[in-house]
C-alpha atoms as a PDB file:
ATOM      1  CA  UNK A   1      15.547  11.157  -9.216  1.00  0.00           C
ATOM      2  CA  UNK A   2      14.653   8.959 -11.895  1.00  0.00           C
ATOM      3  CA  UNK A   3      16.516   6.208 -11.484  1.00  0.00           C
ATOM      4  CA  UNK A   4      15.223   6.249  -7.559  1.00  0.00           C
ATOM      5  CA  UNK A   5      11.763   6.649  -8.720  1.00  0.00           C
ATOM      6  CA  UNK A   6      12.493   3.437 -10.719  1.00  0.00           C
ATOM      7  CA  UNK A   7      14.174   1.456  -7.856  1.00  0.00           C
ATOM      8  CA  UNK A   8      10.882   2.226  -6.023  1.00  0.00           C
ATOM      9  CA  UNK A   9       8.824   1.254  -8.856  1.00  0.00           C
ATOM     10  CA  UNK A  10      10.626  -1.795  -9.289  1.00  0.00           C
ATOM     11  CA  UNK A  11      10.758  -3.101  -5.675  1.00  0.00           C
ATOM     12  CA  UNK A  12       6.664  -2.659  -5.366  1.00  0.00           C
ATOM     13  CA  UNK A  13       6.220  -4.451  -8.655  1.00  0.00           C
ATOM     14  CA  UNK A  14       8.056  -7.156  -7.433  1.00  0.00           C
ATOM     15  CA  UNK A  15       6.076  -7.121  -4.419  1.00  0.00           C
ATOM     16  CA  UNK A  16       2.800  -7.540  -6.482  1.00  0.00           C
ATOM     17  CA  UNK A  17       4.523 -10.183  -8.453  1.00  0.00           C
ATOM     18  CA  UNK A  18       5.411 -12.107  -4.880  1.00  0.00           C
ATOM     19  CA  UNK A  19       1.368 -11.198  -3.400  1.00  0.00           C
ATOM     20  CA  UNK A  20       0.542 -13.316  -7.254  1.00  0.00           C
ATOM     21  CA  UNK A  21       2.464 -15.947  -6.584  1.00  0.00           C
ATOM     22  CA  UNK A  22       1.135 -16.558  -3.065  1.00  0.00           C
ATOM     23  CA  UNK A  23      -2.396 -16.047  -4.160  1.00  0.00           C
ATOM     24  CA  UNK A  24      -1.792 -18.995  -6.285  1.00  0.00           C
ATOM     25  CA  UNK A  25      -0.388 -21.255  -3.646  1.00  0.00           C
ATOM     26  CA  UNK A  26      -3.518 -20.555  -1.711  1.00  0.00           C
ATOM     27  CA  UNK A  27      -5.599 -20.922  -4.878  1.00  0.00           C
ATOM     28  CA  UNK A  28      -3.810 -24.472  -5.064  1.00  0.00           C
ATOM     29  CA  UNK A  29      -4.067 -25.414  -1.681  1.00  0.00           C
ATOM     30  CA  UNK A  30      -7.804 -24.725  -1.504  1.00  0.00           C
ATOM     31  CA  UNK A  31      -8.877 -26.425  -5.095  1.00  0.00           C
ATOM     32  CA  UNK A  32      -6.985 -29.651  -2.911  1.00  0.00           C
ATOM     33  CA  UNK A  33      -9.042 -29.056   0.485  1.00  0.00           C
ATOM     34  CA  UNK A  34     -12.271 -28.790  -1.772  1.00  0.00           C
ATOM     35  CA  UNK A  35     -11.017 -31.984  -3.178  1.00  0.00           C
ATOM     36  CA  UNK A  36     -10.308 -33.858   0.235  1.00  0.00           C
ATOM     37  CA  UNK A  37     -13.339 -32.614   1.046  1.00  0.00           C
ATOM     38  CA  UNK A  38     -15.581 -33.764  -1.691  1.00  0.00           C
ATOM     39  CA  UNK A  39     -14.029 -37.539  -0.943  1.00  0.00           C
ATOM     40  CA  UNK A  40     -15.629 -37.346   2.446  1.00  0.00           C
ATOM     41  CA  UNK A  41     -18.961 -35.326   1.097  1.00  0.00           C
ATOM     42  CA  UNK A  42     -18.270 -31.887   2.289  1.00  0.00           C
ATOM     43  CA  UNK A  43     -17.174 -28.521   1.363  1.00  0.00           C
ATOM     44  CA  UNK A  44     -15.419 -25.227   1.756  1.00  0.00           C
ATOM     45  CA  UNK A  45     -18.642 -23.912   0.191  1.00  0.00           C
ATOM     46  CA  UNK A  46     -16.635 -20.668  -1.174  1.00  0.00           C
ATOM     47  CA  UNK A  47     -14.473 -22.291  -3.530  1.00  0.00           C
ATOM     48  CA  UNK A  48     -15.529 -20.493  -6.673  1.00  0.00           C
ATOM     49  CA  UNK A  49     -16.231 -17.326  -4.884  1.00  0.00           C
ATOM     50  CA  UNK A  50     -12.733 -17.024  -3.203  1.00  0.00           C
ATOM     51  CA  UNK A  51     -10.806 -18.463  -6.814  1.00  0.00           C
ATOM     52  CA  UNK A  52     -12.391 -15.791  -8.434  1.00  0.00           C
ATOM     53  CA  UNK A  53     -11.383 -13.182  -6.098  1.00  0.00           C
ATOM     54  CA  UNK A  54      -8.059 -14.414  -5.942  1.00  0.00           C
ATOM     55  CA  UNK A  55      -7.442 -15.053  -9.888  1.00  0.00           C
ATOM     56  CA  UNK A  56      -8.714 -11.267 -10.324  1.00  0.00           C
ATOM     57  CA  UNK A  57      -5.872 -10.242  -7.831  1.00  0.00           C
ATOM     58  CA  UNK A  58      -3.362 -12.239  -8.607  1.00  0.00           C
ATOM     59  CA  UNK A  59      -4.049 -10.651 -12.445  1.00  0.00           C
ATOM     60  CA  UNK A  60      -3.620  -7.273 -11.555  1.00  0.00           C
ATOM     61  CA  UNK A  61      -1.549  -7.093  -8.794  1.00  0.00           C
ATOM     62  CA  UNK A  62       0.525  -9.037 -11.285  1.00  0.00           C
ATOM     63  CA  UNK A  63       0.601  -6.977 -14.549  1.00  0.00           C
ATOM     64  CA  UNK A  64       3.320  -4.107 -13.332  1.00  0.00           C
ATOM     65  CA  UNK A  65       5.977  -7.002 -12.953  1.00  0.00           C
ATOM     66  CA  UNK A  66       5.170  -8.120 -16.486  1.00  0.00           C
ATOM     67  CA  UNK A  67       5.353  -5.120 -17.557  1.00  0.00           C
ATOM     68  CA  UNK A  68       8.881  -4.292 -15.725  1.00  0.00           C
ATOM     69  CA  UNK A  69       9.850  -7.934 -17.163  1.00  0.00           C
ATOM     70  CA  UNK A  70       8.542  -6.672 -20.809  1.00  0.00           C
ATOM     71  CA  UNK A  71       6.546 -10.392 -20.720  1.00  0.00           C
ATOM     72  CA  UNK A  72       2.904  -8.234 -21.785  1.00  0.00           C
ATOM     73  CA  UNK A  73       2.396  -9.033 -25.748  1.00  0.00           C
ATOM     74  CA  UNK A  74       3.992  -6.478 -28.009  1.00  0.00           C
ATOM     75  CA  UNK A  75       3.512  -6.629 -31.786  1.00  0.00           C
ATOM     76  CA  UNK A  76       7.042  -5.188 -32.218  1.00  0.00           C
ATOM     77  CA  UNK A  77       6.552  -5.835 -35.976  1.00  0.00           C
ATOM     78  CA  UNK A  78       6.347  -1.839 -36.846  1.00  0.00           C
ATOM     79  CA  UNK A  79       9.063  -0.484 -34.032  1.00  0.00           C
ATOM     80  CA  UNK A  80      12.000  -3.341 -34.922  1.00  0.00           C
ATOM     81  CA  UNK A  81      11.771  -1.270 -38.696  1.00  0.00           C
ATOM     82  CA  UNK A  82      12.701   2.114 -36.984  1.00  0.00           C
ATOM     83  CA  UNK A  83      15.194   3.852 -35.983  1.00  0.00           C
ATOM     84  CA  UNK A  84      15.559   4.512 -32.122  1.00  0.00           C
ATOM     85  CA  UNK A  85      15.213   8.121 -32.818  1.00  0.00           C
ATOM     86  CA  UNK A  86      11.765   7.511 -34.636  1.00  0.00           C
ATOM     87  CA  UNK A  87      11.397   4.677 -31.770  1.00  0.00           C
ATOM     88  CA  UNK A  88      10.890   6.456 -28.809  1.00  0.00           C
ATOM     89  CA  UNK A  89       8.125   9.121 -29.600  1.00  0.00           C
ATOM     90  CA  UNK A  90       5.933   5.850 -30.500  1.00  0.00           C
ATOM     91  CA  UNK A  91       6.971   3.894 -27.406  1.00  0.00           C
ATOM     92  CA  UNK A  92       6.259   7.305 -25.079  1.00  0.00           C
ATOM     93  CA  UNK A  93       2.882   7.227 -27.001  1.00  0.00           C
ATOM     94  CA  UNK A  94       2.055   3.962 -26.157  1.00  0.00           C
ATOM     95  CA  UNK A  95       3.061   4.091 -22.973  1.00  0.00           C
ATOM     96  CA  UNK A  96       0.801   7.598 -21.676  1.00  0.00           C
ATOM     97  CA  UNK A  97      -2.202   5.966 -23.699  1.00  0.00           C
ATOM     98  CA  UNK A  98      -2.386   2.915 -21.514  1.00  0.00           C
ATOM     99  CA  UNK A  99      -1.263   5.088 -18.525  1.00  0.00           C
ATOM    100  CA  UNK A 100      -4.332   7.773 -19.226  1.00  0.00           C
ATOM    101  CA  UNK A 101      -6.292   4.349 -19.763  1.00  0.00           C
ATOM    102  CA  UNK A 102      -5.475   2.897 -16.527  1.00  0.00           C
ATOM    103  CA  UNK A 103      -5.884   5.802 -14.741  1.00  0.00           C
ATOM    104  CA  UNK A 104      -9.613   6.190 -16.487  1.00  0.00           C
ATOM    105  CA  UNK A 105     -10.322   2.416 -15.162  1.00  0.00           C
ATOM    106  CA  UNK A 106      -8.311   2.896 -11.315  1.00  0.00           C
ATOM    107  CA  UNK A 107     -10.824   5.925 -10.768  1.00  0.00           C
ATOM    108  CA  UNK A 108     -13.912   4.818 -12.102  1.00  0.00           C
ATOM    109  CA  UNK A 109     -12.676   1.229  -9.624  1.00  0.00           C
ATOM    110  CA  UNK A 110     -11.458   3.534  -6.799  1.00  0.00           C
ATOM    111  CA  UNK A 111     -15.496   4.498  -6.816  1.00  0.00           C
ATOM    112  CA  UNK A 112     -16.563   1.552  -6.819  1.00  0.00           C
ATOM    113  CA  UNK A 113     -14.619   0.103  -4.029  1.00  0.00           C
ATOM    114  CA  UNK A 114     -16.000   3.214  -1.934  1.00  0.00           C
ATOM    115  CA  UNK A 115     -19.533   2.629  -3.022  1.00  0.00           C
ATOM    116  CA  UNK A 116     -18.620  -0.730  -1.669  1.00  0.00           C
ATOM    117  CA  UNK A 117     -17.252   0.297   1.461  1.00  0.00           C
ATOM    118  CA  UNK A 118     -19.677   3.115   2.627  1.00  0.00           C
ATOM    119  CA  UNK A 119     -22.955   0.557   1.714  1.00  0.00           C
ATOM    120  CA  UNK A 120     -21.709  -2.066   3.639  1.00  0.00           C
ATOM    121  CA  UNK A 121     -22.185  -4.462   0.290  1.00  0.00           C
ATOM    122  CA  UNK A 122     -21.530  -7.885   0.796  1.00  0.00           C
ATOM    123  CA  UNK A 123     -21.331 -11.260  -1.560  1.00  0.00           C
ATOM    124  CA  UNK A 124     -24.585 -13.040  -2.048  1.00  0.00           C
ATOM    125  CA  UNK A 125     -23.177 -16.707  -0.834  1.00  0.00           C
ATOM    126  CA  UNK A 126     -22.461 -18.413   2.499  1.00  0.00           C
ATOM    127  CA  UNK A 127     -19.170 -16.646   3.098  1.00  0.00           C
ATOM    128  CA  UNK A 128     -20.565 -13.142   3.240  1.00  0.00           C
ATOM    129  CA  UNK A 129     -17.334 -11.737   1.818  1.00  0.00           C
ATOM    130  CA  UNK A 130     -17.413  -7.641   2.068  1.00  0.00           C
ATOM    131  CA  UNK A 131     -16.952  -6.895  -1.575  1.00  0.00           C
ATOM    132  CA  UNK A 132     -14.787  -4.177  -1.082  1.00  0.00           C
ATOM    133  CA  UNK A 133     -11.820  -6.698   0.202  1.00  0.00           C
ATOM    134  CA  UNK A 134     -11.447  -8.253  -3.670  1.00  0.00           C
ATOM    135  CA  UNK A 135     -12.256  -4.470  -4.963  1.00  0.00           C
ATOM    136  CA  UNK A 136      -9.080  -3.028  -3.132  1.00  0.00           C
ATOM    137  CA  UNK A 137      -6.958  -5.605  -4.368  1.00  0.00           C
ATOM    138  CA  UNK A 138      -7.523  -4.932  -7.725  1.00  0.00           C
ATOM    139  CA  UNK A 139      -7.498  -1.343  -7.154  1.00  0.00           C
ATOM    140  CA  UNK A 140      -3.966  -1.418  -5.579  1.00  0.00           C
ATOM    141  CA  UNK A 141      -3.107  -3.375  -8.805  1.00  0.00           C
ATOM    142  CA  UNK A 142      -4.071  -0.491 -10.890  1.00  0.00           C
ATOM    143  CA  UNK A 143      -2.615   2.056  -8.724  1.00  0.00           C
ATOM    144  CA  UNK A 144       0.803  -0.024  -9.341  1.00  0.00           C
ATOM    145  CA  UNK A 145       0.034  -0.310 -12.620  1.00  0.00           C
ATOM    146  CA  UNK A 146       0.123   3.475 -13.194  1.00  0.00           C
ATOM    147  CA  UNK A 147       3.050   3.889 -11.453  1.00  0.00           C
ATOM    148  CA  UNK A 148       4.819   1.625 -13.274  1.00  0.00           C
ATOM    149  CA  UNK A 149       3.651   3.470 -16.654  1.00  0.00           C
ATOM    150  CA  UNK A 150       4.460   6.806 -15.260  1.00  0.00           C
ATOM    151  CA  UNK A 151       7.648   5.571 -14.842  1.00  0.00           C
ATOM    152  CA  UNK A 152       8.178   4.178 -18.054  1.00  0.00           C
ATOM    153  CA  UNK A 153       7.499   7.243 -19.729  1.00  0.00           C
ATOM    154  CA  UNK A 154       9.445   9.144 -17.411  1.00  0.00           C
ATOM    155  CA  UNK A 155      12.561   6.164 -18.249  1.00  0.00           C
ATOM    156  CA  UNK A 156      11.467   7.208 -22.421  1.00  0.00           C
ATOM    157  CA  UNK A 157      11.880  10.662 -22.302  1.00  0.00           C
ATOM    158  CA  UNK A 158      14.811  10.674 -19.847  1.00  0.00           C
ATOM    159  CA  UNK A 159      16.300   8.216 -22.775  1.00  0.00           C
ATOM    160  CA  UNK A 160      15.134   9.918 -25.775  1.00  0.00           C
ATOM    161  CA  UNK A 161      17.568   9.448 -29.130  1.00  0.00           C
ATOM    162  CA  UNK A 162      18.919   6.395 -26.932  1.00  0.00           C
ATOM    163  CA  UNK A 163      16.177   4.471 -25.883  1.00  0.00           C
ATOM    164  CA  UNK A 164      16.942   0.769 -25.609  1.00  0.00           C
ATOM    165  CA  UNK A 165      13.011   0.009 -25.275  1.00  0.00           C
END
C-alpha cells in the first residue's frame, strides 16, 4: 500500500514539476512579447503582475519534485556521522516537522484563497486578475507538498534500521 501510495505520489509530483516547466516557457515567451512590444511602443501591460503569479507557482507547484529528486538543500553534515539505525528517527523527525509546517501554512492559504473567492477580490491593475486563480495554484502546491512528506515518512518508518535516506 505503500509503495502504491508512493507511485501516486510520485506521478503528481512529476506533474507539478511538468505545470513548472511550462509556466516558465510562458514566463519566457511573454518577457519576449513585452520586448517586441516595447520596440514598437506598446505593452502587455501585465507583465510583472502575471511573472509574479507564475514564478510563485512554478515555486511551489515545483518543490514536491525536488523533494522526490532530494535536489532541496540538506546540511547532511550531522546524519553522514550516524549510523542508519540512529539515522532514521532524525530523518522521520525532520520530515513530520516540515510536514506539520506545511500543513500549518496550506490551511492558513486554503483560507485565504476562500476569503478570495467568496469576496470576489480582484488585482488592482489593468488585467483585473481574480486573486484567487494565483492563490489556488500555490495552494495545490502545498497540498502536493504534504503529500509528498506524508509519504516520506510513511517510506522512513516502513524502512526503519534500513533506511537508505
Amino acid at each position: 500500500m505503500i509503495r502504491g501510495l508512493a507511485r501516486l505520489s510520485g506521478l503528481i509530483d512529476r506533474f507539478g514539476a511538468l505545470c513548472g516547466m511550462l509556466l516558465i516557457v510562458y514566463m519566457l515567451g511573454h518577457i519576449l512579447l513585452e520586448v517586441g512590444l516595447r520596440l514598437f511602443g506598446r505593452s502587455t501591460y501585465v507583465l510583472d503582475e502575471f511573472i509574479g503569479y507564475g514564478v510563485a507557482a512554478m515555486i511551489f507547484l515545483s518543490l514536491p519534485y525536488a523533494l522526490e529528486r532530494g535536489a532541496l538543500i540538506r546540511v547532511p553534515l550531522l546524519l553522514e556521522r550516524l549510523a542508519p539505525r540512529w539515522r532514521w528517527p532524525l530523518e522521520l523527525l525532520a520530515a513530520l516537522g516540515a510536514l506539520a509546517a506545511f500543513a500549518l501554512l496550506a490551511s492558513s492559504w486554503f483560507k485565504g484563497v476562500q476569503r478570495s473567492y467568496q469576496r470576489q477580490l480582484i488585482s488592482d491593475t489593468m488585467a483585473q486578475t481574480p486573486l484567487w486563480i494565483p492563490e489556488a495554484a500555490v495552494l495545490v502546491g502545498l497540498g502536493m507538498l504534504c503529500l509528498s512528506l506524508t509519504v516520506r515518512a510513511l517510506l522512513i518508518l516502513s524502512r526503519r534500521g534500513g533506511y537508505a535516506g
